[in-house]
C-alpha atoms as a PDB file:
ATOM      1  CA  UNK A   1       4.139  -1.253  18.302  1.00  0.00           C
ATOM      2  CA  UNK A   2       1.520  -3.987  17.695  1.00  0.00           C
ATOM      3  CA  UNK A   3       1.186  -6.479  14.771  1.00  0.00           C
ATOM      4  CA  UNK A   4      -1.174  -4.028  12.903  1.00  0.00           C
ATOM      5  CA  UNK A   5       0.768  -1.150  12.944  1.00  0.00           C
ATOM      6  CA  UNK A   6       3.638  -3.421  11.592  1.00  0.00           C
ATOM      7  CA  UNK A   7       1.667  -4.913   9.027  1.00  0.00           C
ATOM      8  CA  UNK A   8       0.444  -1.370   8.071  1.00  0.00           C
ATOM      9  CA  UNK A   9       3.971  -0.141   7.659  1.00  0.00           C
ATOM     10  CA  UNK A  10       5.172  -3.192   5.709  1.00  0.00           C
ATOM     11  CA  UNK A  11       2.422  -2.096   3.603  1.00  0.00           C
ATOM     12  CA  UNK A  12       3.353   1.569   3.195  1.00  0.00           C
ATOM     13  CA  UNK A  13       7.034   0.186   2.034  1.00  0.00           C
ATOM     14  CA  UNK A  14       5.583  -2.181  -0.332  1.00  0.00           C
ATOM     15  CA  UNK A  15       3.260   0.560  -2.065  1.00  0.00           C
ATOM     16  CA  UNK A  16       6.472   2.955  -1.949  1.00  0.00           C
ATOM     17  CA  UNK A  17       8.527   0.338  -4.123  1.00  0.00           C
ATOM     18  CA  UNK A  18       5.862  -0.402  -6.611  1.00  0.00           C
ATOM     19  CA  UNK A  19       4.998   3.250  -6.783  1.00  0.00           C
ATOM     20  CA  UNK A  20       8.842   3.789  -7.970  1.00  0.00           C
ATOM     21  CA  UNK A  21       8.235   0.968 -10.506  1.00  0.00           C
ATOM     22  CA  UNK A  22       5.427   2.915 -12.061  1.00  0.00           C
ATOM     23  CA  UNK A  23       7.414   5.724 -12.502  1.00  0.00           C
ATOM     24  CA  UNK A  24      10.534   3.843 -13.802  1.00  0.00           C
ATOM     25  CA  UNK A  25       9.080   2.094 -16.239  1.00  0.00           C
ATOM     26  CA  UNK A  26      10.461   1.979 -19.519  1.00  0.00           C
ATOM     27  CA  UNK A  27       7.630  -0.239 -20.940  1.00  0.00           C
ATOM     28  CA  UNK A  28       3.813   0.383 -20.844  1.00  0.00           C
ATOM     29  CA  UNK A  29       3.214  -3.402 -19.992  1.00  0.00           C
ATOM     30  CA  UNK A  30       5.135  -2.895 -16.259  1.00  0.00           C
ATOM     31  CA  UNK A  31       3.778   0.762 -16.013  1.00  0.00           C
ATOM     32  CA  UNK A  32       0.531  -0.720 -16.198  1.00  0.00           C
ATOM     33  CA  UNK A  33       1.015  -3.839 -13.880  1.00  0.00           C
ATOM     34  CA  UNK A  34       2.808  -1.676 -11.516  1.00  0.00           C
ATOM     35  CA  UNK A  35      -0.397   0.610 -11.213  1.00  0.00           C
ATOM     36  CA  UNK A  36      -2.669  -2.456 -10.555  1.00  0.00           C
ATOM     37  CA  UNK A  37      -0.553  -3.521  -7.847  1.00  0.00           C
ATOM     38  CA  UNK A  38      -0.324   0.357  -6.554  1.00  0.00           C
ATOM     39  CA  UNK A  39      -4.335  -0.320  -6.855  1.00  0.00           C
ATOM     40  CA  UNK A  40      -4.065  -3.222  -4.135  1.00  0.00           C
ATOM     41  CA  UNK A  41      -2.207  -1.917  -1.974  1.00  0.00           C
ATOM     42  CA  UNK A  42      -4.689   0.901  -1.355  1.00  0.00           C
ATOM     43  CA  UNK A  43      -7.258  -1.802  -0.727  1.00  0.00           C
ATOM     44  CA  UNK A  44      -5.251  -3.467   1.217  1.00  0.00           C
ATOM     45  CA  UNK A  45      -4.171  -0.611   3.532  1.00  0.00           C
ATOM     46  CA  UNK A  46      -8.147   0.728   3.777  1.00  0.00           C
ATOM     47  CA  UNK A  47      -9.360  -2.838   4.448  1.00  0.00           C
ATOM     48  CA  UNK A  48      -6.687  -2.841   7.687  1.00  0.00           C
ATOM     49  CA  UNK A  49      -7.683   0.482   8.832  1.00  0.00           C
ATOM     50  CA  UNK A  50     -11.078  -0.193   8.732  1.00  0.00           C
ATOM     51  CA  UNK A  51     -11.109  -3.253  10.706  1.00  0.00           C
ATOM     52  CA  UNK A  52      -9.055  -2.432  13.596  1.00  0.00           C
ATOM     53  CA  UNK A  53     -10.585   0.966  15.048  1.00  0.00           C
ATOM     54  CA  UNK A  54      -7.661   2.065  17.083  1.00  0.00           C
ATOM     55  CA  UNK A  55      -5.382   2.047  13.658  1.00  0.00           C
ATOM     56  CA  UNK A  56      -7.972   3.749  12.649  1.00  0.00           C
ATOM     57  CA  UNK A  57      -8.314   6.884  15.343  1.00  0.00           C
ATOM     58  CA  UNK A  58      -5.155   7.350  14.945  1.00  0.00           C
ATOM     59  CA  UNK A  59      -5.096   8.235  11.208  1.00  0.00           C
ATOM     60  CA  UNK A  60      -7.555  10.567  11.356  1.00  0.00           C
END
């Protein structure tokens, strides 16, 4: 497994622990915050895919 794939897992595990956040917050202040970090994560994970093409292939 190559740095990429690594880096996209690391992500996945990071987006899984802020998604729990979201839904375990007691207050809308972190409900909200949580969500714009879910936001990020999304970028950051489409932004990887798109510039390595053989992360990409393999998603589809």
């Amino acid at each position: 497994m190559g740095r990429t794939d690594e880096l996209f897992f690391e992500m996945i595990e990071t987006y899984q622990r802020h998604a729990q956040t979201a839904r375990n917050a007691k207050y809308q202040e972190t409900h909200e915050m949580a969500e714009i970090l879910l936001n990020m994560d999304i970028t950051a994970m489409w932004c990887l895919t798109q510039r390595t093409p053989d992360t990409r292939s393999r998603l589809i």
